[in-house]
PDB file of N, CA and C in Angstrom:
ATOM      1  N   UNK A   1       0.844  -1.173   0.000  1.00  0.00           N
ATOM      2  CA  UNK A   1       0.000   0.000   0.000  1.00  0.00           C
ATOM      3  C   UNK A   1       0.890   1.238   0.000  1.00  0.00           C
ATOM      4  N   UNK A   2       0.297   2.384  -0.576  1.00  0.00           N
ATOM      5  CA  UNK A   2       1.579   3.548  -0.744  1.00  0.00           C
ATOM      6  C   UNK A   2       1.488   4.642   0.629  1.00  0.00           C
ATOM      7  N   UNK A   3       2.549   4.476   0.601  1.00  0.00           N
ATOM      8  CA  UNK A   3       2.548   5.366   1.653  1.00  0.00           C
ATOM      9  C   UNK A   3       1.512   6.579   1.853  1.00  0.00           C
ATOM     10  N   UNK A   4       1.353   7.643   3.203  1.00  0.00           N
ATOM     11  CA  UNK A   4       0.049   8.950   2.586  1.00  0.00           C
ATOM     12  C   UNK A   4       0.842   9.666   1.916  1.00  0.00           C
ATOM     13  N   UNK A   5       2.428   9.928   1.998  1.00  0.00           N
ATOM     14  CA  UNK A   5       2.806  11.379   1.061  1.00  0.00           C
ATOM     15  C   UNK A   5       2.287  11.081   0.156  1.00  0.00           C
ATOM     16  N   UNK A   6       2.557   9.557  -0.727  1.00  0.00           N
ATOM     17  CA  UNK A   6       2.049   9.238  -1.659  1.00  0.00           C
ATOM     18  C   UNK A   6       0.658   9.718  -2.416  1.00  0.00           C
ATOM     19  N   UNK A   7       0.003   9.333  -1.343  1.00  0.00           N
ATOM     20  CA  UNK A   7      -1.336   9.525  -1.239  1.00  0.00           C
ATOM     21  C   UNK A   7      -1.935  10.857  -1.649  1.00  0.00           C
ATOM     22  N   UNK A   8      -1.205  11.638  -1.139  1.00  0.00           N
ATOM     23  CA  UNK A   8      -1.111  12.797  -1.001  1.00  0.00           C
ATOM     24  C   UNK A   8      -0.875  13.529  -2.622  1.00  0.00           C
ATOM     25  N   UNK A   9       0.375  12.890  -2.944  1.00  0.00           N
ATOM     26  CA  UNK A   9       0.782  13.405  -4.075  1.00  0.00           C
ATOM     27  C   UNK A   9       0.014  13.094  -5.344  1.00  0.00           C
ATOM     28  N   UNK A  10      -0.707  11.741  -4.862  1.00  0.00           N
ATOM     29  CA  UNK A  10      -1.851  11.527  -5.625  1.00  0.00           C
ATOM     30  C   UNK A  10      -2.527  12.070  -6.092  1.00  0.00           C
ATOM     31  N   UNK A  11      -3.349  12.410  -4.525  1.00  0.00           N
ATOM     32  CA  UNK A  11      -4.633  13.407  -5.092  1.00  0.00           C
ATOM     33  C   UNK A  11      -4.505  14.766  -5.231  1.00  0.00           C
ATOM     34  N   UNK A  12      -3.457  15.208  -5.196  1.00  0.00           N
ATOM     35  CA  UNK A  12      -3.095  16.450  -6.143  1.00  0.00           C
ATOM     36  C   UNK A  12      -2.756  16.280  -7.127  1.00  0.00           C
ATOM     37  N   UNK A  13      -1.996  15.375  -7.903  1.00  0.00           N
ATOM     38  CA  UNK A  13      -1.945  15.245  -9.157  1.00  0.00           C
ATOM     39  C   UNK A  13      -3.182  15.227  -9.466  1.00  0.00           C
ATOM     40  N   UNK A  14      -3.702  14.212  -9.037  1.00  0.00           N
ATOM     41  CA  UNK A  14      -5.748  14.523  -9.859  1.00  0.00           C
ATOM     42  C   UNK A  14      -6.426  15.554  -9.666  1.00  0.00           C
ATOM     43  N   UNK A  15      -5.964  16.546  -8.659  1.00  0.00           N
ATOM     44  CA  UNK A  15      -6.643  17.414  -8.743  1.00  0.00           C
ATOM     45  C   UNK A  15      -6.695  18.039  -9.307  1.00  0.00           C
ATOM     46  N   UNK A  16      -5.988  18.610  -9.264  1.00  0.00           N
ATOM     47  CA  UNK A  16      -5.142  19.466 -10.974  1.00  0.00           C
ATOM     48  C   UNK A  16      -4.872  18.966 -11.733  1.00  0.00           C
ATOM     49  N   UNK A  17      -5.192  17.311 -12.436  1.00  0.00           N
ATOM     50  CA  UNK A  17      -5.771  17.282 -13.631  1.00  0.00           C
ATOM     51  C   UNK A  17      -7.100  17.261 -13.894  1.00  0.00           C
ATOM     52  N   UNK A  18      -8.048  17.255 -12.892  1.00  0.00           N
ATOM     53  CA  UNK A  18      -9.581  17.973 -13.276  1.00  0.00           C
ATOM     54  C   UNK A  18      -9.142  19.067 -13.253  1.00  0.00           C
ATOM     55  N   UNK A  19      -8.794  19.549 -12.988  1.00  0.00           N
ATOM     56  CA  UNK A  19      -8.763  21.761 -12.607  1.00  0.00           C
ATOM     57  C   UNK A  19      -8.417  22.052 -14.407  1.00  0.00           C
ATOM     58  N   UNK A  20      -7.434  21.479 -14.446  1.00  0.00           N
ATOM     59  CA  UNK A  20      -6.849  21.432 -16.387  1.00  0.00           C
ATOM     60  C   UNK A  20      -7.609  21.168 -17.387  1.00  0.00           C
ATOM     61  N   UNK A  21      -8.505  20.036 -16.678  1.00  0.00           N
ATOM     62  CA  UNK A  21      -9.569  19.289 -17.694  1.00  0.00           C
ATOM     63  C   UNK A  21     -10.591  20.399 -17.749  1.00  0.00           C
ATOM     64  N   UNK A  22     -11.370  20.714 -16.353  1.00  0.00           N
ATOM     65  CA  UNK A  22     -12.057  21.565 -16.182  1.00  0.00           C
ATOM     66  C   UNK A  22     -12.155  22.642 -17.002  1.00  0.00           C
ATOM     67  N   UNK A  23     -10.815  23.405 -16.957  1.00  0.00           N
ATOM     68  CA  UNK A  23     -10.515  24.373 -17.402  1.00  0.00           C
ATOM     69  C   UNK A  23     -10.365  24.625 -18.722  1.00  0.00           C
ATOM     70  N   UNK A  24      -9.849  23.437 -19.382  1.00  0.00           N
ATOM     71  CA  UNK A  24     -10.142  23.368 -21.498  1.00  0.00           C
ATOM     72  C   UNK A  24     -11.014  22.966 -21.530  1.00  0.00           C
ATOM     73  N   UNK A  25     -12.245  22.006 -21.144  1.00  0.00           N
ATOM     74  CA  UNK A  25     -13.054  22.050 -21.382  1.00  0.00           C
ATOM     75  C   UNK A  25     -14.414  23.751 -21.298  1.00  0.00           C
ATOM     76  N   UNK A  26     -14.054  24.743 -20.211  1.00  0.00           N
ATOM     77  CA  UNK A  26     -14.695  25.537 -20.270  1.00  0.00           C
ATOM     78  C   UNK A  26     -14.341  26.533 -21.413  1.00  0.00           C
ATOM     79  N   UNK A  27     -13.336  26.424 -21.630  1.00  0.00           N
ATOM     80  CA  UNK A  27     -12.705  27.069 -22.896  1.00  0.00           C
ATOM     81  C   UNK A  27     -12.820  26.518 -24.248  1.00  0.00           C
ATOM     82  N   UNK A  28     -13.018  25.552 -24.661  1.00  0.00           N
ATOM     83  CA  UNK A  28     -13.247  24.840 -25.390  1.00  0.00           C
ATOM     84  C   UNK A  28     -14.953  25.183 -26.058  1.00  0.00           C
ATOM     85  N   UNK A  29     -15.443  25.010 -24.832  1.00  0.00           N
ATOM     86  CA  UNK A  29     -16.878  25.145 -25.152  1.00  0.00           C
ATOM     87  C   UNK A  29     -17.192  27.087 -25.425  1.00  0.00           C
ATOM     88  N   UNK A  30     -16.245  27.836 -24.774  1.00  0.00           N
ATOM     89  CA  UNK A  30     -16.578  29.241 -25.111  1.00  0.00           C
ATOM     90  C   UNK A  30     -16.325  29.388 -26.619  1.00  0.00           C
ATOM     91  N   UNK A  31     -15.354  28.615 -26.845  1.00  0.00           N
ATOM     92  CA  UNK A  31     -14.352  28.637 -28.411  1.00  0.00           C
ATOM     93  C   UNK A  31     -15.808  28.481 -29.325  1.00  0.00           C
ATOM     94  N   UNK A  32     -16.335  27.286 -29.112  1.00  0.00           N
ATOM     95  CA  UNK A  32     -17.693  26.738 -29.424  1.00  0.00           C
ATOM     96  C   UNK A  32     -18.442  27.719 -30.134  1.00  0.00           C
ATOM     97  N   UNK A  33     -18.760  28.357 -29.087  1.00  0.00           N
ATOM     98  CA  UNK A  33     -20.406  28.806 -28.505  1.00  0.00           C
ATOM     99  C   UNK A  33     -19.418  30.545 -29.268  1.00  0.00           C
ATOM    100  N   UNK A  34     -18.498  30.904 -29.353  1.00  0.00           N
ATOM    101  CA  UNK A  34     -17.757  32.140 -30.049  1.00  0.00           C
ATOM    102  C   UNK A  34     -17.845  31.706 -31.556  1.00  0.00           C
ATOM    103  N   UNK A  35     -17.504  30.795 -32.398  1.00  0.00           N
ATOM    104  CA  UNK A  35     -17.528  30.230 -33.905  1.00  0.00           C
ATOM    105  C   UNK A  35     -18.965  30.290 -34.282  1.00  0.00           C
ATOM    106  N   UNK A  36     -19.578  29.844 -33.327  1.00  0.00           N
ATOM    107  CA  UNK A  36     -21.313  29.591 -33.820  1.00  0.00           C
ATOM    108  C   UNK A  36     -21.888  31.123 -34.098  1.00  0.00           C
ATOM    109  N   UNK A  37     -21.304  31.729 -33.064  1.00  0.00           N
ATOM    110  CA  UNK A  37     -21.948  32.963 -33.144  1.00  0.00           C
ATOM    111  C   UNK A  37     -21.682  33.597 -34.653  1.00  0.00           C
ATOM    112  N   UNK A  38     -20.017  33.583 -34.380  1.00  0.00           N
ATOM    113  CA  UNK A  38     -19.597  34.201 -35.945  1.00  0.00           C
ATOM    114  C   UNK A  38     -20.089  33.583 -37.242  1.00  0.00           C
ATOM    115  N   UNK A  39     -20.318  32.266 -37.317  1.00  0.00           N
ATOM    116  CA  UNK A  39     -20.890  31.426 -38.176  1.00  0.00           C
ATOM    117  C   UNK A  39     -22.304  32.161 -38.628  1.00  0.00           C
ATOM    118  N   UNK A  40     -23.263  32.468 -37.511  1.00  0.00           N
ATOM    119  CA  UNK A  40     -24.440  32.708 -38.014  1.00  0.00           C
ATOM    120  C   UNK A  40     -24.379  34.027 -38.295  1.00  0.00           C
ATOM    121  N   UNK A  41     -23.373  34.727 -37.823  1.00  0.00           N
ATOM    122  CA  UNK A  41     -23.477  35.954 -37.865  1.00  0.00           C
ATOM    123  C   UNK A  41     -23.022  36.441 -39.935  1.00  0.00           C
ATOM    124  N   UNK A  42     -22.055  35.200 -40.105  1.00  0.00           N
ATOM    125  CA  UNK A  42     -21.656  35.563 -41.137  1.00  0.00           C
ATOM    126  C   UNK A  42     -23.152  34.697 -42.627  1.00  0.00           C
ATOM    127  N   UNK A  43     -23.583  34.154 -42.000  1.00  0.00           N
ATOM    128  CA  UNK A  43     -24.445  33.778 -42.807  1.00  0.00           C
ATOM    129  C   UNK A  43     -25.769  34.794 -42.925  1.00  0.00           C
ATOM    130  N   UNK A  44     -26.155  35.131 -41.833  1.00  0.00           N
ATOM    131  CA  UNK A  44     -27.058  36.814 -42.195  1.00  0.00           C
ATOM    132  C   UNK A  44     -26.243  37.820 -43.170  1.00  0.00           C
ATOM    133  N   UNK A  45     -24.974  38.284 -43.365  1.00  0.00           N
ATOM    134  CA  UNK A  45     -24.202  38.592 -44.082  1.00  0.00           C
ATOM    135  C   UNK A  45     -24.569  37.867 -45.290  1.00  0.00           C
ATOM    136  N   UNK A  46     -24.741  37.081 -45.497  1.00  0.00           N
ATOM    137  CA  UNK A  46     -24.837  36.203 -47.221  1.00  0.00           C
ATOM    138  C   UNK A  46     -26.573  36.061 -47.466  1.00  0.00           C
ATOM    139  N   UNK A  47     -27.097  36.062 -46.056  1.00  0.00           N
ATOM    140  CA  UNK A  47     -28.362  36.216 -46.906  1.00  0.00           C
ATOM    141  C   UNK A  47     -28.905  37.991 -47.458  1.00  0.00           C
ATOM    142  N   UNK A  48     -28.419  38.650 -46.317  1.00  0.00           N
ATOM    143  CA  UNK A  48     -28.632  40.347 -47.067  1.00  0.00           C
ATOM    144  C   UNK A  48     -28.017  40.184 -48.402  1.00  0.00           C
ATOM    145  N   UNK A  49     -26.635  39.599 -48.332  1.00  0.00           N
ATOM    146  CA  UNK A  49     -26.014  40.109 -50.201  1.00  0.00           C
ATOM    147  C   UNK A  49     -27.084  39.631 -51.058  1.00  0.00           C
ATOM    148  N   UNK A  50     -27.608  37.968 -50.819  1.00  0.00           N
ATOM    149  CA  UNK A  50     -28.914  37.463 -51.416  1.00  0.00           C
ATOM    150  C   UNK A  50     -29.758  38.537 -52.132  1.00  0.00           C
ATOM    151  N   UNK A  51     -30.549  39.155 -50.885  1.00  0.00           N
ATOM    152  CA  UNK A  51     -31.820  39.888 -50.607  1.00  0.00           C
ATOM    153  C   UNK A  51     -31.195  41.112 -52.045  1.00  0.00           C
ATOM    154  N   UNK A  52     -30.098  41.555 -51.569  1.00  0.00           N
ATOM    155  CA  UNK A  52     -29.491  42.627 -52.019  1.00  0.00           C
ATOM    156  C   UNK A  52     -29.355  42.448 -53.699  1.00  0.00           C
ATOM    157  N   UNK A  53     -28.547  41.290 -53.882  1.00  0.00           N
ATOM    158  CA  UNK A  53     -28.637  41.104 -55.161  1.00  0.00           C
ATOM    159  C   UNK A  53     -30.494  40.811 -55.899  1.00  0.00           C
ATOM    160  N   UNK A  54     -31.066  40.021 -55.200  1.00  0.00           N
ATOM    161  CA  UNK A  54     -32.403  39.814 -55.888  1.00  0.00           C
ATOM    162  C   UNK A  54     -32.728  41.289 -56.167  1.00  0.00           C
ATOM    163  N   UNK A  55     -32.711  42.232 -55.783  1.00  0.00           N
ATOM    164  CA  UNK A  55     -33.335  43.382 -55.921  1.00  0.00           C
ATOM    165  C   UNK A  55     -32.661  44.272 -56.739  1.00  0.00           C
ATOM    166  N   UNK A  56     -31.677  44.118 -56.907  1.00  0.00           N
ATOM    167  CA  UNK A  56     -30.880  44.672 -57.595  1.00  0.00           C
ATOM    168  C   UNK A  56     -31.402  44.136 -59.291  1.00  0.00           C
ATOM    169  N   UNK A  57     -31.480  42.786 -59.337  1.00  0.00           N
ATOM    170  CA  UNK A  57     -31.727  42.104 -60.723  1.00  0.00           C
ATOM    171  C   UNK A  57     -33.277  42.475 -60.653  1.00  0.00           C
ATOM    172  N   UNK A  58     -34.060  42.758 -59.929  1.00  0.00           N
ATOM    173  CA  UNK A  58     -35.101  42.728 -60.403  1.00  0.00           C
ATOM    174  C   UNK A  58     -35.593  44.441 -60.525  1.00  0.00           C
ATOM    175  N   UNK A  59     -34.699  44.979 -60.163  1.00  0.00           N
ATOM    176  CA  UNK A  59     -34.648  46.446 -61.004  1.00  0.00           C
ATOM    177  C   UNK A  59     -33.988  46.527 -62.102  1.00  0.00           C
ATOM    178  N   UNK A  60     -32.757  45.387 -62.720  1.00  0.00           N
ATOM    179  CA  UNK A  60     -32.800  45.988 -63.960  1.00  0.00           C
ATOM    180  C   UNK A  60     -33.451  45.265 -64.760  1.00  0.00           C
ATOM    181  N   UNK A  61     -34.664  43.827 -64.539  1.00  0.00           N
ATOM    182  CA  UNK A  61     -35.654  43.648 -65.446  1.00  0.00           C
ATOM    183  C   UNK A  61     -36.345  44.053 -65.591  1.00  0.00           C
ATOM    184  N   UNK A  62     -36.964  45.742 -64.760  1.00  0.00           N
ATOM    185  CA  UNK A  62     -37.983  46.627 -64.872  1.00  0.00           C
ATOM    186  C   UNK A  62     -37.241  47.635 -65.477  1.00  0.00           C
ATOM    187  N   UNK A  63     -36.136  47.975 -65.433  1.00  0.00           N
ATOM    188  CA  UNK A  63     -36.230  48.924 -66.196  1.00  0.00           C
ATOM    189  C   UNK A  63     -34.473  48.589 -67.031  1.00  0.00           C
ATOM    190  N   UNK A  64     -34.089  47.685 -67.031  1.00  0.00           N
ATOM    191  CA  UNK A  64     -32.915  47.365 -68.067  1.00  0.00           C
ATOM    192  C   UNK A  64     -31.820  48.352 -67.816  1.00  0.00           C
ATOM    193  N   UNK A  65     -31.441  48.946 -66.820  1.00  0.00           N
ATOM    194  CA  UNK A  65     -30.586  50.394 -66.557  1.00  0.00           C
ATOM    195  C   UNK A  65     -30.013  49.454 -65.073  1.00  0.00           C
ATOM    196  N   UNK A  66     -28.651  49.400 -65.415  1.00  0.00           N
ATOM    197  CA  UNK A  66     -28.161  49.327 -63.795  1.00  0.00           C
ATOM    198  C   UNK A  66     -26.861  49.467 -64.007  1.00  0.00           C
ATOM    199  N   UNK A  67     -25.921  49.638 -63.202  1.00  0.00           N
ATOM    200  CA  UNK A  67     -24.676  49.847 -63.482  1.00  0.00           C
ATOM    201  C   UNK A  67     -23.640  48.576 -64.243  1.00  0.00           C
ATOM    202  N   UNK A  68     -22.546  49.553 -64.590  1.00  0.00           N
ATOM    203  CA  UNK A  68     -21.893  48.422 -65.713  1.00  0.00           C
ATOM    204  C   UNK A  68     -21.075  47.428 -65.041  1.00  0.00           C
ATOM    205  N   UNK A  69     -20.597  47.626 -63.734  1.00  0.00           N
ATOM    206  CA  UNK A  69     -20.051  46.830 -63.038  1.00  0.00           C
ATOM    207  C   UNK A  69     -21.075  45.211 -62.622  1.00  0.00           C
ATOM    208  N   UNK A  70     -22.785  45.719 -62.535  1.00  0.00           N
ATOM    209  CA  UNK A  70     -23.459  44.721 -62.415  1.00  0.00           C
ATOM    210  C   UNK A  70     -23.594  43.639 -63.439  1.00  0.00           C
ATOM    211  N   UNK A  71     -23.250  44.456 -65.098  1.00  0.00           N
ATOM    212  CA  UNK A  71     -24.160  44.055 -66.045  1.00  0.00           C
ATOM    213  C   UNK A  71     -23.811  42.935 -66.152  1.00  0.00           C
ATOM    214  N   UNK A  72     -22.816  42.044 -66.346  1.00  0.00           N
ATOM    215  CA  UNK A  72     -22.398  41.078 -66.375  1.00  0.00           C
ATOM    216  C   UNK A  72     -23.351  39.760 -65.529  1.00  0.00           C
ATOM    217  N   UNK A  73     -23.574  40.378 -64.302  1.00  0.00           N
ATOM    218  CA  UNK A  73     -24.193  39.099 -63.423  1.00  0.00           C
ATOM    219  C   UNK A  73     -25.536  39.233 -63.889  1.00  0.00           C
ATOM    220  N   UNK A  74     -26.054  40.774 -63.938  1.00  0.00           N
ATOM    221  CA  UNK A  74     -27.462  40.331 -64.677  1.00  0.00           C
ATOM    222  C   UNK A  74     -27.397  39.729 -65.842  1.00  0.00           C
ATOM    223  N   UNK A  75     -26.984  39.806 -66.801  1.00  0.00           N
ATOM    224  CA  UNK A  75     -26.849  38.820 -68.272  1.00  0.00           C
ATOM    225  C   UNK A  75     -26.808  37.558 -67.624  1.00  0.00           C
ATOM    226  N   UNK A  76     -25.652  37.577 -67.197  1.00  0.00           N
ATOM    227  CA  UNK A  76     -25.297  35.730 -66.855  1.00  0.00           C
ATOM    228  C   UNK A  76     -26.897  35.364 -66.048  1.00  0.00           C
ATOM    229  N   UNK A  77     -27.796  36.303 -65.319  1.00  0.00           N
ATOM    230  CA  UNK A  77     -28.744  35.480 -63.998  1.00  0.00           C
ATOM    231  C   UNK A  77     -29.821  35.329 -65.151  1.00  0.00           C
ATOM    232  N   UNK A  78     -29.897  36.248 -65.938  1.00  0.00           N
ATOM    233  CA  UNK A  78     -31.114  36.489 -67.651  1.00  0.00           C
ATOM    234  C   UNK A  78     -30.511  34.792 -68.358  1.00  0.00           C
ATOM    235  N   UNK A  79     -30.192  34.842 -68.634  1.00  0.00           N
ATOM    236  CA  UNK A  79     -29.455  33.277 -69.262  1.00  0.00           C
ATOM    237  C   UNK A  79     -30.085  32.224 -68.601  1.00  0.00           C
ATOM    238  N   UNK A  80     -29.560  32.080 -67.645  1.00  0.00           N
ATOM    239  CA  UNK A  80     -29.877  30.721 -66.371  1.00  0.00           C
ATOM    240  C   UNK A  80     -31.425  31.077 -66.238  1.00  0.00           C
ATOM    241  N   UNK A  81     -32.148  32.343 -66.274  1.00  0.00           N
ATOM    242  CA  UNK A  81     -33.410  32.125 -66.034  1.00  0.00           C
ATOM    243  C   UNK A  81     -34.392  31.550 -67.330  1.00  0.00           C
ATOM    244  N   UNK A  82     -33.930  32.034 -68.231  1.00  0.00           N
ATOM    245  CA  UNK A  82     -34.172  31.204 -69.434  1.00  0.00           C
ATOM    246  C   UNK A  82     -33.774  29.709 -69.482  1.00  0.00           C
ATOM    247  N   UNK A  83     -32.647  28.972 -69.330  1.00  0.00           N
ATOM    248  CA  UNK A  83     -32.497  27.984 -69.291  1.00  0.00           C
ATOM    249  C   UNK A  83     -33.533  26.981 -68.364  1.00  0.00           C
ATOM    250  N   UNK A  84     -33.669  27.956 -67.266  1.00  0.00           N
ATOM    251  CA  UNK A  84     -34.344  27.246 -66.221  1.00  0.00           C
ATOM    252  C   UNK A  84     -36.239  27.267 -66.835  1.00  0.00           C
ATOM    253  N   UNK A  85     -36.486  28.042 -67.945  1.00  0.00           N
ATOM    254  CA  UNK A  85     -37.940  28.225 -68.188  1.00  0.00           C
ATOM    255  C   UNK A  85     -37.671  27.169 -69.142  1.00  0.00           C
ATOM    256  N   UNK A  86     -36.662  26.940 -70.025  1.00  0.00           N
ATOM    257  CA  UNK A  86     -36.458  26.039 -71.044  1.00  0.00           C
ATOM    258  C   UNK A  86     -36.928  24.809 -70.547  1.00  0.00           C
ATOM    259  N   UNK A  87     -36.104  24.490 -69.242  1.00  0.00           N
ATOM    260  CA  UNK A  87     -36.208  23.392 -68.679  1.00  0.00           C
ATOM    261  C   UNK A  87     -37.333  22.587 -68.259  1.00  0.00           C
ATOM    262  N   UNK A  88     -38.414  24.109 -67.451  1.00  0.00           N
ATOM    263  CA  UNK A  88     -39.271  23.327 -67.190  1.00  0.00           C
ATOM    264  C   UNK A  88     -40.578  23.232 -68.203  1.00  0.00           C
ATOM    265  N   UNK A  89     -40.456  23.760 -69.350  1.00  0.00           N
ATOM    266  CA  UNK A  89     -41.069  23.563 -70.571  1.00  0.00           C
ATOM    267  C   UNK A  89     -41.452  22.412 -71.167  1.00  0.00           C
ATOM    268  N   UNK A  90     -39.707  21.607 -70.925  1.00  0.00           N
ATOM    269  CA  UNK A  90     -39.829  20.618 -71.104  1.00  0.00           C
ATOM    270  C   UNK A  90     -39.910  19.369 -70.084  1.00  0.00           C
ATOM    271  N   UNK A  91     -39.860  19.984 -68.906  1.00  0.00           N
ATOM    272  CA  UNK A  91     -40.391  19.261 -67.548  1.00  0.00           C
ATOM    273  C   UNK A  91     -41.892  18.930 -68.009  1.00  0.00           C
ATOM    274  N   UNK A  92     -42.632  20.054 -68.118  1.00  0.00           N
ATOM    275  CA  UNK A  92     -44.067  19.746 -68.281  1.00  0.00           C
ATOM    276  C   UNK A  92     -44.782  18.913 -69.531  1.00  0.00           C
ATOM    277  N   UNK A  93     -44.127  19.175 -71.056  1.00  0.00           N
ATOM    278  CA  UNK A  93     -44.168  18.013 -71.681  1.00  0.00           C
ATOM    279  C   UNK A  93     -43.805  16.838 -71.423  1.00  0.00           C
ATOM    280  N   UNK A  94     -42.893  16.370 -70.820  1.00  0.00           N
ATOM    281  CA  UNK A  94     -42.384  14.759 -69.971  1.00  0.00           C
ATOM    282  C   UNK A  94     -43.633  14.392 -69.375  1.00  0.00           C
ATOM    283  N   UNK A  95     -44.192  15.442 -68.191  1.00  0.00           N
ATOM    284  CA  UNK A  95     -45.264  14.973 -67.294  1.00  0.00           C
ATOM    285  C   UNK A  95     -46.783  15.028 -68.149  1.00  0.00           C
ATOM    286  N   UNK A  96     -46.547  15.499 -69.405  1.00  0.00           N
ATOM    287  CA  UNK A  96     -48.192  15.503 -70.285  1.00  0.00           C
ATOM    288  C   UNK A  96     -48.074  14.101 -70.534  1.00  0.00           C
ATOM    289  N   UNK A  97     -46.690  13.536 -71.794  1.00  0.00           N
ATOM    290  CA  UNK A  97     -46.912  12.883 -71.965  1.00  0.00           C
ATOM    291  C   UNK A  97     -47.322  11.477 -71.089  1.00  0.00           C
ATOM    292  N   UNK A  98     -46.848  11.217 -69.577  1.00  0.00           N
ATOM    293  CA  UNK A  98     -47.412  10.091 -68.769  1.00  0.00           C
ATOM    294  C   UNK A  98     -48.616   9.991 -69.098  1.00  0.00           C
TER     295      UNK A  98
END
C-alpha cells in the first residue's frame, strides 16, 4: 500500500488534472459557442447580399438600366433564367406525356 505522502501526491496530481480538464473544457466550449456565433453571424451577411442582389436584378428587369459593373451578373442570372424556363417547358411536356 503507498505510503500517505504518496497519497497525497496523488490526489493532487488529480486534482489538478480535473482543474486542467475543467478548465479546457470551459474554454473549449466558449471557443464553441464564439464560432457559432460568428458562423451565423456571417451567414445573415450572405443572406442580405442574397436579398441585395435579388433586388438589384429585379430592377434591372424593370427597367434594363443598372450599373456596368453589375451588367455582367445580370446577363449571366437572364441566361440561367431562361435555361431554367427552357427546362421546365420541357419538364411539363415529360409529365403531359405520362
Amino acid at each position: 500500500m503507498p505510503s500517505p505522502p504518496n497519497l497525497y501526491k496523488i490526489k493532487n496530481s488529480l486534482n489538478n488534472s480535473f482543474e486542467v480538464i475543467s478548465s479546457k473544457s470551459e474554454n473549449f466550449i466558449e471557443i464553441s459557442k464564439l464560432k457559432y456565433k460568428i458562423h451565423s453571424e456571417e451567414n445573415s451577411m450572405e443572406d442580405l447580399y442574397r436579398d441585395i442582389g435579388k433586388e438589384l436584378y429585379n430592377i434591372f428587369k424593370t427597367s434594363n438600366h443598372i450599373e456596368s459593373s453589375l451588367l455582367d451578373y445580370c446577363n449571366a442570372l437572364k441566361k440561367i433564367e431562361t435555361r431554367i424556363k427552357n427546362l421546365e417547358k420541357e419538364l411539363n411536356k415529360v409529365k403531359k406525356e405520362k
